[in-house]
Protein backbone atom coordinates (compact mmCIF):
# COMPACT_ATOMS: atom_id res chain seq x y z
CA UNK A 1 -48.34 -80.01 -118.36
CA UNK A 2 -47.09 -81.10 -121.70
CA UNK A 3 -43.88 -79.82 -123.17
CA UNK A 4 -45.69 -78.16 -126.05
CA UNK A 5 -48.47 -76.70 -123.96
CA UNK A 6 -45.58 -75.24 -121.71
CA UNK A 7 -43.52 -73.87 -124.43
CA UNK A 8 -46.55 -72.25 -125.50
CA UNK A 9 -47.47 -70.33 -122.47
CA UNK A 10 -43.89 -69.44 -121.59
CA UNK A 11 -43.56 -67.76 -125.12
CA UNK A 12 -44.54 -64.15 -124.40
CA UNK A 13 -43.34 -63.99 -121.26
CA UNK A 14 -39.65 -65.77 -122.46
CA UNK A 15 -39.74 -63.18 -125.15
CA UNK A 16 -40.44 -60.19 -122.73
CA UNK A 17 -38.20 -61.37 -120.47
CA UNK A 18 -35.35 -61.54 -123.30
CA UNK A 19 -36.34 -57.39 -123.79
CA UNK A 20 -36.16 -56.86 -120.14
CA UNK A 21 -32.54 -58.80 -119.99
CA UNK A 22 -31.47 -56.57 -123.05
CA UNK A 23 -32.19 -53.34 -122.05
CA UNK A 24 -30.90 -53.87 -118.35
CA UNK A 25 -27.49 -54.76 -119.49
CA UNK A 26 -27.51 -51.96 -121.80
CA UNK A 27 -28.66 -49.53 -118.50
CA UNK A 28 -25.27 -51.02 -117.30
CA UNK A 29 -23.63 -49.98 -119.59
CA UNK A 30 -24.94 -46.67 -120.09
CA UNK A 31 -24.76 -45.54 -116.90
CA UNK A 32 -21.11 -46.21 -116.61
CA UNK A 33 -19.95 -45.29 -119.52
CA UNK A 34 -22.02 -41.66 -118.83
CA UNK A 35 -20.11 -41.19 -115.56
CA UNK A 36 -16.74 -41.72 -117.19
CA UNK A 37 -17.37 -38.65 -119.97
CA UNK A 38 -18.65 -36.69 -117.33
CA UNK A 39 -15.37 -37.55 -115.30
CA UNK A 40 -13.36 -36.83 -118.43
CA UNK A 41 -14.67 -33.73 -119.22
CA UNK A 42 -14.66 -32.45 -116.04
CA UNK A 43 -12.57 -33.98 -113.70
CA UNK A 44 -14.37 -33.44 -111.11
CA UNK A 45 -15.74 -36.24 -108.92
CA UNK A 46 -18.79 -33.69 -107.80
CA UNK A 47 -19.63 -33.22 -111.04
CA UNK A 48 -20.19 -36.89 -111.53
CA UNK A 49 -22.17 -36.84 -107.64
CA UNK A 50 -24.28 -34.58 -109.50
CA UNK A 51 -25.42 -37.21 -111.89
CA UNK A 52 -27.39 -38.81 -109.15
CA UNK A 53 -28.98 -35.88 -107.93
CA UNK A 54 -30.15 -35.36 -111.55
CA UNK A 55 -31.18 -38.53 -112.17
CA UNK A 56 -33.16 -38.74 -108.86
CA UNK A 57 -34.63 -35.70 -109.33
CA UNK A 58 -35.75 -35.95 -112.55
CA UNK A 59 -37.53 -39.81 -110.92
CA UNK A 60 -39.18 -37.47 -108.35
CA UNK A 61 -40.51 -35.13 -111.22
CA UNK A 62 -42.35 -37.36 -113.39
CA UNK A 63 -43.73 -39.57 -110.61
CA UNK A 64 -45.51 -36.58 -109.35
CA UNK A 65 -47.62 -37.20 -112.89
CA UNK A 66 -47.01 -40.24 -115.17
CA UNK A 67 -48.82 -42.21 -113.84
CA UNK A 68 -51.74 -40.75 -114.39
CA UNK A 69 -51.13 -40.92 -117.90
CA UNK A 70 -49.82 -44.53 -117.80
CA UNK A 71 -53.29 -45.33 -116.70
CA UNK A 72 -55.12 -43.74 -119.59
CA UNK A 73 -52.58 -45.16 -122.45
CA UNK A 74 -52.32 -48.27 -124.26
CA UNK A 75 -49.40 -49.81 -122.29
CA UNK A 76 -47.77 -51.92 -124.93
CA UNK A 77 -47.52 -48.79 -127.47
CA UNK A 78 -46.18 -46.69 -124.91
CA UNK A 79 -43.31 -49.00 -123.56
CA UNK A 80 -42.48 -48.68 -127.35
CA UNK A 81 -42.72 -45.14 -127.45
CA UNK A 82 -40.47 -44.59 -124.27
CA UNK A 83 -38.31 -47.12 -125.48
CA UNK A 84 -37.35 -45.55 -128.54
CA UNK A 85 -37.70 -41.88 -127.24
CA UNK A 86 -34.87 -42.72 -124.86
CA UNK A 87 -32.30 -44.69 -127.72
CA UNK A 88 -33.18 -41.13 -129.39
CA UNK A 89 -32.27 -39.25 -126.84
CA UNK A 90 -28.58 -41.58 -126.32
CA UNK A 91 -28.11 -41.26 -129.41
CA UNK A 92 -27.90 -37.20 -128.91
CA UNK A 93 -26.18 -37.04 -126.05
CA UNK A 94 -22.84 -37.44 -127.04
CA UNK A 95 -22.93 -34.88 -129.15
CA UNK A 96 -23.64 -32.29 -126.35
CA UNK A 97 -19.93 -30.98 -124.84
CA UNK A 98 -21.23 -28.54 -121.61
CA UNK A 99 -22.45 -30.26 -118.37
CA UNK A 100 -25.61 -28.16 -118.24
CA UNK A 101 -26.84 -29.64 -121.30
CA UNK A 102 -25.33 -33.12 -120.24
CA UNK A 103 -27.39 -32.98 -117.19
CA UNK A 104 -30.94 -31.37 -119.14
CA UNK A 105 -30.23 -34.96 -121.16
CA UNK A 106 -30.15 -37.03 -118.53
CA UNK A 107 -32.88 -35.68 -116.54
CA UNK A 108 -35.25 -36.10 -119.62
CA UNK A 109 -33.68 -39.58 -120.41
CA UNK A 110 -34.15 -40.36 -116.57
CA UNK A 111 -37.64 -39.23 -117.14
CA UNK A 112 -38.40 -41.61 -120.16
CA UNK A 113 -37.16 -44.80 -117.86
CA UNK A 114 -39.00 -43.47 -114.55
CA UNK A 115 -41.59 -43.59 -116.59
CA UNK A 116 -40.86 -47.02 -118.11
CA UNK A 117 -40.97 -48.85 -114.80
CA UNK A 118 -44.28 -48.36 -113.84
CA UNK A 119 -45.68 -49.02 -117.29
CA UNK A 120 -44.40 -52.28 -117.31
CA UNK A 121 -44.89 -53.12 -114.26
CA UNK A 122 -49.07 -52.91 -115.18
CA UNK A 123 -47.97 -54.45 -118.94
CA UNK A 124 -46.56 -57.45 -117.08
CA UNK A 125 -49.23 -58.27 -114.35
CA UNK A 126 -51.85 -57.78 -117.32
CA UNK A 127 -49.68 -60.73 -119.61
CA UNK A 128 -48.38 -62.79 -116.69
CA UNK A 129 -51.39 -65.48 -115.79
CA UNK A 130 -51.38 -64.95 -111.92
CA UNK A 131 -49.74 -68.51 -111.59
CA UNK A 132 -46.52 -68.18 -113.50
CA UNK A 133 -46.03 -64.47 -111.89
CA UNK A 134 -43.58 -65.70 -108.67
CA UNK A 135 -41.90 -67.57 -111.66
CA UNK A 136 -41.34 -64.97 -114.06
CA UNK A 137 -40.26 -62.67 -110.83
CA UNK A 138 -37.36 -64.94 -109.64
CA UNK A 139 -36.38 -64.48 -113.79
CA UNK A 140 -36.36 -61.27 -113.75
CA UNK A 141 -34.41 -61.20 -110.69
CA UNK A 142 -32.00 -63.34 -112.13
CA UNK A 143 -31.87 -61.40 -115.32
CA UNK A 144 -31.46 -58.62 -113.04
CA UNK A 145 -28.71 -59.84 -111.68
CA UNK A 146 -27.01 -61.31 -114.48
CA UNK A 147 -27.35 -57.54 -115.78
CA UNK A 148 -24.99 -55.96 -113.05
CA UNK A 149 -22.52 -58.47 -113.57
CA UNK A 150 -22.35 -58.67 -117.27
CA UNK A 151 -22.95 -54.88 -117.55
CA UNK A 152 -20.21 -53.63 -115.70
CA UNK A 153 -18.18 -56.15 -117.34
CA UNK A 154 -19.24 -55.55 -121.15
CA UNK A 155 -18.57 -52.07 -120.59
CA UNK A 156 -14.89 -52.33 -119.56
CA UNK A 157 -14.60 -54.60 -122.44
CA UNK A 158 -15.61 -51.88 -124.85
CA UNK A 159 -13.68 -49.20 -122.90
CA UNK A 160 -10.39 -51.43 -123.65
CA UNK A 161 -11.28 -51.66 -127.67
CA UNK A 162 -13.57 -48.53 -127.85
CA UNK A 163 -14.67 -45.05 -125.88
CA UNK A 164 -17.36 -44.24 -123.33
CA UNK A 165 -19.37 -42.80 -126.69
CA UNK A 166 -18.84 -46.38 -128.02
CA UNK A 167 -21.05 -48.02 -125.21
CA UNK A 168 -23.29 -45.11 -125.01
CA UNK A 169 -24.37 -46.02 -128.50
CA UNK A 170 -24.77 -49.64 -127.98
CA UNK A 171 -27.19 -48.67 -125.05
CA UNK A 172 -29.50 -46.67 -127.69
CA UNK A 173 -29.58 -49.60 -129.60
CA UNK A 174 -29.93 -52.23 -127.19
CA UNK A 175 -33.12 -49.92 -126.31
CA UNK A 176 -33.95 -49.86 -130.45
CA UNK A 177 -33.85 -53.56 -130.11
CA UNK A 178 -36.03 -53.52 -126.77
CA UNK A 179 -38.95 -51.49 -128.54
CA UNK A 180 -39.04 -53.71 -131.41
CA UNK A 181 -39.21 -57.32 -129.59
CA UNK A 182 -41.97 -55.46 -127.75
CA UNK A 183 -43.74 -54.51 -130.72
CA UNK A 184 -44.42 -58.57 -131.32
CA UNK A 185 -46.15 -58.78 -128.27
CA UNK A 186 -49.66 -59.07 -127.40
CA UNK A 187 -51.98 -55.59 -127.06
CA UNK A 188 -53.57 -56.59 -123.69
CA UNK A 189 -55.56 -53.43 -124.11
CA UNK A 190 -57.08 -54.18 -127.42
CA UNK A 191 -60.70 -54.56 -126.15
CA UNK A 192 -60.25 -52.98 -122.89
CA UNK A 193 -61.84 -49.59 -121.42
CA UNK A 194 -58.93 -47.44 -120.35
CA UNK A 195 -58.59 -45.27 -117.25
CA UNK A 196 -61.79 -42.45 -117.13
CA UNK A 197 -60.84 -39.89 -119.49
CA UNK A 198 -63.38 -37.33 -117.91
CA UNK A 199 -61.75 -33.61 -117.17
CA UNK A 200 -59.00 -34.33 -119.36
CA UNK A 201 -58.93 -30.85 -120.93
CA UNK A 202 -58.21 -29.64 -116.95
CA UNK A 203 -54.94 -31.24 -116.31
CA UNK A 204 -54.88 -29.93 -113.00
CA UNK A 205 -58.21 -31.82 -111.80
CA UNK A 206 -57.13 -34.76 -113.51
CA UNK A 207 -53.99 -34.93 -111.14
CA UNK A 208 -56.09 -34.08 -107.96
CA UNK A 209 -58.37 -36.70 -108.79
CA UNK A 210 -55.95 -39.53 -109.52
CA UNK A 211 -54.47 -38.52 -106.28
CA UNK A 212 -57.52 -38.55 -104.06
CA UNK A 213 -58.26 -42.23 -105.77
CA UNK A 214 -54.40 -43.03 -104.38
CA UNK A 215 -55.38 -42.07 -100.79
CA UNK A 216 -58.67 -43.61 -100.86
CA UNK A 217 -57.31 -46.74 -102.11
CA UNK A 218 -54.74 -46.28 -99.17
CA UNK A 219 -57.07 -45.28 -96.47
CA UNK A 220 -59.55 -48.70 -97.77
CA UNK A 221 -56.61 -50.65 -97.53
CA UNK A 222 -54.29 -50.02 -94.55
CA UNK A 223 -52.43 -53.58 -94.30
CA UNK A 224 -51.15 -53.07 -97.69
CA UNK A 225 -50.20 -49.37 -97.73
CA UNK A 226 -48.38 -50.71 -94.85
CA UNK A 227 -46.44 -53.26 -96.66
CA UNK A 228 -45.77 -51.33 -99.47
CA UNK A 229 -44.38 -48.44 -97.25
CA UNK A 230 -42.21 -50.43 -94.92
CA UNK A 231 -40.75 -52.17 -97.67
CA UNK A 232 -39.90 -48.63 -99.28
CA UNK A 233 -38.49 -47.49 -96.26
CA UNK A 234 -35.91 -50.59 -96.57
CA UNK A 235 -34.92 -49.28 -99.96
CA UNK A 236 -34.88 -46.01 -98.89
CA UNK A 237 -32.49 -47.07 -95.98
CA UNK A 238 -30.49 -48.82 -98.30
CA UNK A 239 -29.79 -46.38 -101.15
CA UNK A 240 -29.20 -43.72 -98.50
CA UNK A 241 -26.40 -46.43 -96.80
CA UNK A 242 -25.31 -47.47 -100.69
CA UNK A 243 -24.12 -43.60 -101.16
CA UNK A 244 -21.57 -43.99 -98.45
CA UNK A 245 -20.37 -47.55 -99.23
CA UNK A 246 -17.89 -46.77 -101.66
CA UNK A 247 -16.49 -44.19 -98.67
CA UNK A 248 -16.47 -46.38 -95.95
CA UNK A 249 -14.79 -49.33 -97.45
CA UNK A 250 -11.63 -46.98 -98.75
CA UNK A 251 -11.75 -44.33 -96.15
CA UNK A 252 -12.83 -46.13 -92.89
CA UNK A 253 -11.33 -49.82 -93.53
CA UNK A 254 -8.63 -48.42 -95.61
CA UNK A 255 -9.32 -50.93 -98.20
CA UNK A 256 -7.08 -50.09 -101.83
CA UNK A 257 -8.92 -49.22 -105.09
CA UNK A 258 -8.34 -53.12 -105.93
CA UNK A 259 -9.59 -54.22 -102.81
CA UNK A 260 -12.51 -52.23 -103.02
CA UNK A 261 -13.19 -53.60 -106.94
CA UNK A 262 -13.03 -57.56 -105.56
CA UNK A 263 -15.84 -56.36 -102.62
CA UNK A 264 -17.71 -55.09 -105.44
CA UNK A 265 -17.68 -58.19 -107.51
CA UNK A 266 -17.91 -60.34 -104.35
CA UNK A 267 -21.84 -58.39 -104.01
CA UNK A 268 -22.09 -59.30 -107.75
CA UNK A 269 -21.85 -63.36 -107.04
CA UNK A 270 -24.31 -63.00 -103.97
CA UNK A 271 -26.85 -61.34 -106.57
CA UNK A 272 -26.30 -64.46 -108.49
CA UNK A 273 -26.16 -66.78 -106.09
CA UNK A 274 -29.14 -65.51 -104.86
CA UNK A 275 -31.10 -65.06 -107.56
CA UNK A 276 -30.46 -68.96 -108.89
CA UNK A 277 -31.40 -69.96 -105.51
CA UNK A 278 -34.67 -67.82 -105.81
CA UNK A 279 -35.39 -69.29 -109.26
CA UNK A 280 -35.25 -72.87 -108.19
CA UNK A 281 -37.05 -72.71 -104.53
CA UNK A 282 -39.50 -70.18 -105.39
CA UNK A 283 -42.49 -71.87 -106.21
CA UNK A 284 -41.88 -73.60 -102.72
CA UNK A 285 -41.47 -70.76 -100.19
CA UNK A 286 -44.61 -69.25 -99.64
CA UNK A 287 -44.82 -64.79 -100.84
CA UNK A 288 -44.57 -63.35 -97.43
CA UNK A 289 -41.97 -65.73 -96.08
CA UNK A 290 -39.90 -64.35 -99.70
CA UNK A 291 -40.62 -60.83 -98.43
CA UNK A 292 -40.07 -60.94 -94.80
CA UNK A 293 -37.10 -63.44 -94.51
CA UNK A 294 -35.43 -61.65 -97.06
CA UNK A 295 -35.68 -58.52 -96.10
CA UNK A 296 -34.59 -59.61 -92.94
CA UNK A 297 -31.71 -61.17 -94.08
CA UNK A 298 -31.00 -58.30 -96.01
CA UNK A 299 -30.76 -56.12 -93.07
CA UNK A 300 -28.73 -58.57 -91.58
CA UNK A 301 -25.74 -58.41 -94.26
CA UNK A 302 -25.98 -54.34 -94.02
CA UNK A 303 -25.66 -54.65 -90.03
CA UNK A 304 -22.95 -56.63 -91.01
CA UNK A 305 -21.19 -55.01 -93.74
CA UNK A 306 -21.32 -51.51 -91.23
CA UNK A 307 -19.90 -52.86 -87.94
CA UNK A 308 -16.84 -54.93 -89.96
CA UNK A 309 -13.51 -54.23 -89.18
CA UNK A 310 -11.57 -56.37 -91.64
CA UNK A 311 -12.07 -57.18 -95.36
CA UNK A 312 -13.67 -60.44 -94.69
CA UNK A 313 -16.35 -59.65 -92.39
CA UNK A 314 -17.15 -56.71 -94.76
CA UNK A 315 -17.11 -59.20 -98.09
CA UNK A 316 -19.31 -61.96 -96.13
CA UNK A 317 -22.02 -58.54 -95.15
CA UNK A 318 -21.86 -57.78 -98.65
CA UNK A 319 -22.46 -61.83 -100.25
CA UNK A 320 -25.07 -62.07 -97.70
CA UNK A 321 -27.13 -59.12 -98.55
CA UNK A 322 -26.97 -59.05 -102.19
CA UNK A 323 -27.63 -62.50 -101.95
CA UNK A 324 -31.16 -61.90 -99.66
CA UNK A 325 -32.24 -59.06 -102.17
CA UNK A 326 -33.61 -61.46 -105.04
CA UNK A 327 -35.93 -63.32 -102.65
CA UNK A 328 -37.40 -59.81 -100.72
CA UNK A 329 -37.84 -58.80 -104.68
CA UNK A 330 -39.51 -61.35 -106.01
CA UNK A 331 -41.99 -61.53 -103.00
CA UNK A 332 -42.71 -57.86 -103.18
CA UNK A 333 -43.52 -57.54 -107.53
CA UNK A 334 -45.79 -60.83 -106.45
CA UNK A 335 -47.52 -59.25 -103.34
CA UNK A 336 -48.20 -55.84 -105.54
CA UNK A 337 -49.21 -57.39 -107.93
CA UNK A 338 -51.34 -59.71 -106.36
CA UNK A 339 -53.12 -56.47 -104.47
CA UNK A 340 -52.75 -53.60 -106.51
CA UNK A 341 -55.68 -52.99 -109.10
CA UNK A 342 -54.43 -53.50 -112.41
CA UNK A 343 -56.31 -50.56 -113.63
CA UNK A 344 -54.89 -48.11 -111.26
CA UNK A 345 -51.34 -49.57 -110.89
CA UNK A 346 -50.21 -46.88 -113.03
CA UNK A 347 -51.19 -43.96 -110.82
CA UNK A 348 -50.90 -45.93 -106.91
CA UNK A 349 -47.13 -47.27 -108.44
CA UNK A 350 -46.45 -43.32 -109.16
CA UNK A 351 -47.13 -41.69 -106.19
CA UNK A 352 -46.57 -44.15 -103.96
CA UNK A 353 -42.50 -43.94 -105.91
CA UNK A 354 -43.31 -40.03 -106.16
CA UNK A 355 -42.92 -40.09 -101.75
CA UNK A 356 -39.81 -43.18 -101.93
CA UNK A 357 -37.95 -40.91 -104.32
CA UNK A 358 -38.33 -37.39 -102.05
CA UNK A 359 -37.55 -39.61 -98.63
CA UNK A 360 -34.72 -40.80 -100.92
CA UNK A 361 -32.86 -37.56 -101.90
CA UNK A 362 -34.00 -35.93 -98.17
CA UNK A 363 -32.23 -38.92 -96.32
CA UNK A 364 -29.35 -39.20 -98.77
CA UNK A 365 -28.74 -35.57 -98.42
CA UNK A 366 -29.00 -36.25 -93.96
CA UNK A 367 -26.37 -38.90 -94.25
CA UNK A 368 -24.08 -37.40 -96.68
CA UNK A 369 -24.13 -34.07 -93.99
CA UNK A 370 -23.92 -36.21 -90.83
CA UNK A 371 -21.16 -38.25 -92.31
CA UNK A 372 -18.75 -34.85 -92.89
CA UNK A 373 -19.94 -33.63 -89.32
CA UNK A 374 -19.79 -37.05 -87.19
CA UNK A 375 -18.11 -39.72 -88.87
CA UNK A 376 -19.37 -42.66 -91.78
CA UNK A 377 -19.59 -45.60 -89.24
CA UNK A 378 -21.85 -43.79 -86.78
CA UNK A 379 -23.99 -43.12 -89.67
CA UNK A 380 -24.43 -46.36 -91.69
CA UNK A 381 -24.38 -48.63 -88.06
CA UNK A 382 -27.47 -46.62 -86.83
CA UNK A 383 -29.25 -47.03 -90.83
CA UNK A 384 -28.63 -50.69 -90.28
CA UNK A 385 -30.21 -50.98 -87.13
CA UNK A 386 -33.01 -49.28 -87.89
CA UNK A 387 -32.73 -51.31 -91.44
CA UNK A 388 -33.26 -54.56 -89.16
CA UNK A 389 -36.22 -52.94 -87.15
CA UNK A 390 -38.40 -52.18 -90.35
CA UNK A 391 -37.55 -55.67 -91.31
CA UNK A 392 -38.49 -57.64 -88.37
CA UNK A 393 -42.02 -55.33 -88.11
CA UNK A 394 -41.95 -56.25 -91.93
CA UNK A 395 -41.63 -60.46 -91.45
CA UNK A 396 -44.44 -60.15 -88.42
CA UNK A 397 -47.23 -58.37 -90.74
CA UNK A 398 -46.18 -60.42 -93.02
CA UNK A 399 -46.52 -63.81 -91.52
CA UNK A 400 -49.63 -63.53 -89.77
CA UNK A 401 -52.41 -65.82 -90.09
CA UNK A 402 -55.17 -63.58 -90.68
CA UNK A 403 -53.63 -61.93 -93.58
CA UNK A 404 -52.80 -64.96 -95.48
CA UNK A 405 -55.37 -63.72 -98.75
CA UNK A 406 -52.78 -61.13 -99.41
CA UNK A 407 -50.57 -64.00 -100.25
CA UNK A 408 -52.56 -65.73 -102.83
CA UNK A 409 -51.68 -65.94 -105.99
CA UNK A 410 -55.55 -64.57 -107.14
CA UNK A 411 -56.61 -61.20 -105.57
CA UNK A 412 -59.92 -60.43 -104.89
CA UNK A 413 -58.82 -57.40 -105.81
CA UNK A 414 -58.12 -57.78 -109.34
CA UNK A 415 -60.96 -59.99 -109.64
């Protein structure tokens, strides 16, 4: 391919991934920034705990619904709509002084960017030609990733020369910006017949309906309900093990506040690492050798990180699974979207995150208890294990023979 005839079918996706860069630093940023006014005006470490059962409440609200709106909606206008909604609602929330009203703000803002997700997720297989999609995945892994380095680290920056408010504000308009680079790109729904709007005026049937077409779709296709659910039972594992990390490393291998901060930043370079890797090999490893191996590998550096004793073993468990996470990524957004009708990603994304996000809160909520009754290590050891388990089962569906048309980069699905 010619330079020019490259340049030209890497512009909208360059220029969406440039918005998707953007608004994940600014996420960063945010989300920091919101735990340290919390912190300040309450001083109260539960109080900022609370953010995160907020915030993941609030995810396990509007997945219950969205998406059968996102299906019905011109996705393009919409991702503008939440966009800016949510730089409105930033904008406001300083202003607000009482942690009730701080946490009714964030569970509407949490909303806005639950919602997000989804939406582009359908936007983006709709723009991406199937062939560049494993490319433009190992990007946005590696914007990703740049985003949780530089984020963290823009934010300190501003807290040096600035307040919290200050970065709160450049979030809102890092978002602004977002919603405008996104109004210059292409209306992939121009000509197209949106989602059945029959029974609309019964929102009630609309919901049972959308969810019947989510089990059928489930029940027609087994192999990659199971996929999709033993990959979210990995994450679900992980963000459950994630809650105790910060715990385990100070409390259980006595590591300082600095030491803790270089472990942190030491899982920052393995994103990166990994994520450059993924970027330059990924057109050669096939999908569900990306999935499997790294979710394997993944589990490995948690099984790791959980049975280390010393500061090193616990910094190489962290490199190595931060570093495995952009490959298992990339191979997962390819394999949905390779197999998940375009037309109903909206809905299947929504419930399917709708169950993720309840298993999420219930087996937070198990390990936080067990972890004050038993002790951290015999909590996050046995989440490990079990981690590596749904991983291997993961890499044998995954590489079999017979299933190998999952893997392609056309679906006869989408077809």
């Amino acid at each position: 391919m010619s330079m020019s005839k490259l340049l030209e079918a890497w512009r909208y996706p360059a220029i969406l991934l440039f918005s998707i860069g953007v608004s994940s630093v600014g996420s960063w940023i945010y989300f920091i920034a919101l735990n340290l006014i919390v912190l300040n005006l309450t001083g109260s470490a539960i109080a900022v705990s609370g953010l995160y059962i907020v915030r993941a409440s609030s995810t396990l609200f509007s997945s219950f619904w969205s998406g059968s709106m996102i299906d019905r909606l011109n996705k393009k206008y919409l991702m503008i709509v939440l966009n800016l909604f949510e730089s409105l609602l930033i904008v406001i929330l300083p202003f607000f002084s009482t942690l009730t009203w701080i946490y009714f703000m964030v569970f509407v803002i949490t909303m806005a960017s639950s919602m997000y997700h989804p939406t582009s997720m359908t936007y983006i297989t709709k723009l991406i030609p199937t062939e560049q999609r494993k490319r433009f995945n190992a990007l946005r892994s590696l914007l990703d990733s740049g985003a949780f380095v530089t984020g963290p680290a823009i934010a300190g920056l501003l807290f040096t020369i600035g307040t919290p408010t200050m970065a709160i504000y450049l979030n809102a308009i890092a978002l602004f910006l977002s919603a405008c680079i996104t109004l210059g790109m292409p209306n992939v729904e121009a000509h197209q017949q949106l989602a059945s709007k029959a029974d609309e005026k019964i929102p009630y049937k609309v919901l049972l309906n959308d969810w019947k077409l989510v089990i059928r779709f489930s029940l027609k296709n087994p192999y990659i309900m199971m996929i999709y659910l033993l990959f979210s039972a990995m994450l679900v594992m992980m963000t459950a093990t994630d809650s105790l990390e910060a715990a385990f490393a100070t409390q259980v291998l006595s590591l300082s506040e600095g030491e803790y901060g270089v472990l942190v930043s030491i899982a920052g370079a393995g994103i990166l690492v990994g994520s450059l890797m993924n970027t330059a090999i990924v057109e050669k490893v096939p999908t569900a050798w990306l999935i499997g191996m790294g979710s394997l590998i993944t589990a490995l550096g948690y099984l790791t990180f959980t049975s280390s004793y010393t500061f090193l073993i616990a910094s190489l468990g962290c490199f190595i699974l931060s570093f495995a996470m952009a490959f298992a990524n990339t191979g997962f957004h390819t394999f949905y979207q390779s197999n998940i009708p375009v037309d109903s990603m909206g809905r299947i994304g929504s419930i399917y995150g709708f169950v993720e996000a309840l298993f999420i809160i219930i087996i937070t909520a198990i390990f936080g208890i067990a972890a004050e009754i038993i002790s951290i290590r015999y909590v996050i050891v046995p989440a490990a294990i079990i981690m590596f388990v749904l991983a291997t089962i993961l890499l044998i569906f995954n590489v079999q023979p017979s299933k190998a048309r999952f893997y392609r980069n056309i679906s006869e699905l989408n077809e």
